[in-house]
C-alpha atoms as a PDB file:
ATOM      1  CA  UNK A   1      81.016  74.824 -60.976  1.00  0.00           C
ATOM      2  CA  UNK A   2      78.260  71.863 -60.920  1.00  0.00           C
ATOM      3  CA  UNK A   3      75.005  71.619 -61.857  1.00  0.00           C
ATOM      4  CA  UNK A   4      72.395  70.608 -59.494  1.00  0.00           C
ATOM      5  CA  UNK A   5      69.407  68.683 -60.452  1.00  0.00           C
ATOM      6  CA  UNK A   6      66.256  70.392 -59.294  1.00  0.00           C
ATOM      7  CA  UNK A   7      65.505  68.660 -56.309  1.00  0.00           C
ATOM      8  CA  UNK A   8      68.999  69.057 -54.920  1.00  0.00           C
ATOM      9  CA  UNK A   9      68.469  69.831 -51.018  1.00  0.00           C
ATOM     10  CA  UNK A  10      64.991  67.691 -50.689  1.00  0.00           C
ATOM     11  CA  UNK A  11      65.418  64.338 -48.593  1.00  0.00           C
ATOM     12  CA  UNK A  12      63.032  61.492 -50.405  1.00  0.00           C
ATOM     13  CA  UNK A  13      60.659  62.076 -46.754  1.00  0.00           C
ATOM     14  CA  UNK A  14      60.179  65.651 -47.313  1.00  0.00           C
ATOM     15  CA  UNK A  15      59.275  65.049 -51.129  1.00  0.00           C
ATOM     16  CA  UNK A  16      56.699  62.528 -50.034  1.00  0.00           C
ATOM     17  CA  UNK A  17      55.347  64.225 -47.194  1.00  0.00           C
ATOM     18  CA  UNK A  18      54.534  67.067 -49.853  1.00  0.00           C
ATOM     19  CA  UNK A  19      53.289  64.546 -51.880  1.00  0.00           C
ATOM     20  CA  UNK A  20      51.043  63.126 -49.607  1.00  0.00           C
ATOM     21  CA  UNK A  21      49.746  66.307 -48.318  1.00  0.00           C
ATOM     22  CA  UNK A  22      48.451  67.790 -51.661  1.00  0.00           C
ATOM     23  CA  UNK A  23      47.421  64.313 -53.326  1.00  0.00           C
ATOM     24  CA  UNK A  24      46.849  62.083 -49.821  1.00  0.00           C
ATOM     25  CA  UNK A  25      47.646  58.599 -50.385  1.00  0.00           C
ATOM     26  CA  UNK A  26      44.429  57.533 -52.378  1.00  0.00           C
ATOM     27  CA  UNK A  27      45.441  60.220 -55.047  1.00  0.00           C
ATOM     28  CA  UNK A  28      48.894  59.051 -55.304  1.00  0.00           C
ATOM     29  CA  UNK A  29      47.628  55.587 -55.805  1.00  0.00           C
ATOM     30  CA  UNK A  30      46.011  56.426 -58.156  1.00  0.00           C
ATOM     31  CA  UNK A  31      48.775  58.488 -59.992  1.00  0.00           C
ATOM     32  CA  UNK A  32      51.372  56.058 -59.001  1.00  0.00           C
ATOM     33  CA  UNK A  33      50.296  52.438 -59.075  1.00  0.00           C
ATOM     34  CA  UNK A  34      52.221  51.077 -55.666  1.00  0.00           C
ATOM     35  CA  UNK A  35      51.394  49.214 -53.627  1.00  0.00           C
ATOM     36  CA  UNK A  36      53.322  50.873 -50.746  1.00  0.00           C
ATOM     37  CA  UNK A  37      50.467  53.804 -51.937  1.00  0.00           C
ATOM     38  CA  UNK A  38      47.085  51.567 -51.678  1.00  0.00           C
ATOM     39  CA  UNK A  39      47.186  49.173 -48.776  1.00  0.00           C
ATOM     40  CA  UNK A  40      48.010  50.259 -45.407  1.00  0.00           C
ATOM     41  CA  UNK A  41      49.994  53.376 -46.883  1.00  0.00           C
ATOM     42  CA  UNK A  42      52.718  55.077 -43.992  1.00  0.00           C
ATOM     43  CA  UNK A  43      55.797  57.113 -44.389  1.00  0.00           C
ATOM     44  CA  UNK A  44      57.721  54.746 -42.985  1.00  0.00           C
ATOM     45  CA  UNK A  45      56.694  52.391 -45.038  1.00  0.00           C
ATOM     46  CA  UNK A  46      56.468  54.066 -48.421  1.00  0.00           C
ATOM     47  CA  UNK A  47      60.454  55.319 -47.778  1.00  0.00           C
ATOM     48  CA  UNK A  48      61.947  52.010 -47.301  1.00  0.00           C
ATOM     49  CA  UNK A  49      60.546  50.812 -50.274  1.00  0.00           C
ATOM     50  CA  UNK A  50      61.037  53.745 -52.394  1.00  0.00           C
ATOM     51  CA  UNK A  51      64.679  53.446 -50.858  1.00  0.00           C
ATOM     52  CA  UNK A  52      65.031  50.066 -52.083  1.00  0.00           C
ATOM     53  CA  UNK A  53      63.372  50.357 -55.730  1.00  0.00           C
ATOM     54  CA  UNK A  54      65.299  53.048 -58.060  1.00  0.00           C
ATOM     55  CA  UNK A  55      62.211  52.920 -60.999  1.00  0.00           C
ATOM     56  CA  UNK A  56      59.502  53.479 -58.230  1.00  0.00           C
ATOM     57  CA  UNK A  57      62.017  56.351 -56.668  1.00  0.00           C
ATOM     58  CA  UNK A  58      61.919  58.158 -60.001  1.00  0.00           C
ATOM     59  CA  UNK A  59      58.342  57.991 -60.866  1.00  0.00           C
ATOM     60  CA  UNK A  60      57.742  59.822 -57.251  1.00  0.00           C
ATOM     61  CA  UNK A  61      60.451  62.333 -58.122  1.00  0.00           C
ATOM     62  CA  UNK A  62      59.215  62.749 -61.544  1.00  0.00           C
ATOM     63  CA  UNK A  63      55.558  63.269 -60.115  1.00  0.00           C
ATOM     64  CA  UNK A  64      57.348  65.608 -57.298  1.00  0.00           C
ATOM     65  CA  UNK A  65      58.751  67.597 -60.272  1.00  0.00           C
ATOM     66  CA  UNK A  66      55.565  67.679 -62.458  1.00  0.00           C
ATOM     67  CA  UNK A  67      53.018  68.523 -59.879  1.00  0.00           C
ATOM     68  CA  UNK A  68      51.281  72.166 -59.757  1.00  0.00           C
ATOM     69  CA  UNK A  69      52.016  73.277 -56.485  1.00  0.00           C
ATOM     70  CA  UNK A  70      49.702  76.126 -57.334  1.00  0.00           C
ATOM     71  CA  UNK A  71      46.705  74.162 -57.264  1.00  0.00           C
ATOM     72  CA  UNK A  72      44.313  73.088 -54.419  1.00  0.00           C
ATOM     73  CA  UNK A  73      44.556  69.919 -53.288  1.00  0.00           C
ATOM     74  CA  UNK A  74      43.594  67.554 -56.388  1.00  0.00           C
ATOM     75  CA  UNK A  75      41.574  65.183 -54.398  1.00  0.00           C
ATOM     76  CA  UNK A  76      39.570  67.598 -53.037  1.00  0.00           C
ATOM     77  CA  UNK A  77      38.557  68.995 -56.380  1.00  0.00           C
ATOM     78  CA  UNK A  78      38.089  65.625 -58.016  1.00  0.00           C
ATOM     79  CA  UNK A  79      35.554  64.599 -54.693  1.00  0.00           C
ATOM     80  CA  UNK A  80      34.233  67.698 -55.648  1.00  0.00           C
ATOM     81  CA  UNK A  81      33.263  66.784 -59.198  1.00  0.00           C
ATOM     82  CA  UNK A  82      32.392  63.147 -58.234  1.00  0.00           C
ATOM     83  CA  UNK A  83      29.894  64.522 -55.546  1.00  0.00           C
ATOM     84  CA  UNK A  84      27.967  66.750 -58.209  1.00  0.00           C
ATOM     85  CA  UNK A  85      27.675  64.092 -60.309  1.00  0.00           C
ATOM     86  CA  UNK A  86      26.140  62.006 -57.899  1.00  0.00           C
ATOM     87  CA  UNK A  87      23.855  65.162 -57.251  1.00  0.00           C
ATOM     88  CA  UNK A  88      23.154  65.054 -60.891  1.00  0.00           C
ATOM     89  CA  UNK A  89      22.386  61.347 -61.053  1.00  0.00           C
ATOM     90  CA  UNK A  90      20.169  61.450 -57.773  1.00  0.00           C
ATOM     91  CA  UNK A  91      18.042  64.370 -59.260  1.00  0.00           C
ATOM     92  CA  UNK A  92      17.585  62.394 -62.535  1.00  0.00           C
ATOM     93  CA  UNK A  93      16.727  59.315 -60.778  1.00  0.00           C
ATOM     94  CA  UNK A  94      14.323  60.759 -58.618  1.00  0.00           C
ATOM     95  CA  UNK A  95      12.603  62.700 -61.265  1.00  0.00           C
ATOM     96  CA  UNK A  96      12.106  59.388 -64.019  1.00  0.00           C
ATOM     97  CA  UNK A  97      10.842  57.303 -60.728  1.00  0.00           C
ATOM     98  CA  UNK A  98       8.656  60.357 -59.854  1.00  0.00           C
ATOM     99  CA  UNK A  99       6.941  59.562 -63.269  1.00  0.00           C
END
């Protein structure tokens, strides 16, 4: 009997496509400093290189492996906290210039 790792089964698209959709590419940039991430990010793109480069294929897969699938998409809630912050700031600003 073998042992199969635990993404036995997932093609390298289908882990990125997963990726993608729960980080989108500015969030995985940002996680994952590539450049196949940042400019003029694509599938297509991303695969071949991730293909091509073993270290850059296993910090995806680790990611993959580490991520909470559980959780809304982390972009979302990190625009979320960046926008109230920018509330916050406004408000203050508007109230010392008020003075």
């Amino acid at each position: 009997m073998s042992k199969q790792g635990p993404l036995h089964g997932l093609t390298l698209e289908t882990l990125l496509t997963q990726l993608v959709e729960h980080y989108d590419w500015q969030g995985l940039a940002n996680l994952i400093n590539l450049n196949c991430f940042s400019k003029d990010p694509s599938i297509r793109s991303s695969l071949k290189f991730l293909r091509k480069t073993p270290w850059a294929r296993e910090k995806v897969e680790r990611l993959y492996l580490e991520t909470d699938w559980q959780s809304q998409n982390s972009h979302e809630s990190e625009d979320k906290a960046i926008l109230s912050a920018k509330q916050i700031w406004d408000a203050a600003s508007s109230k010392i210039a008020a003075k």
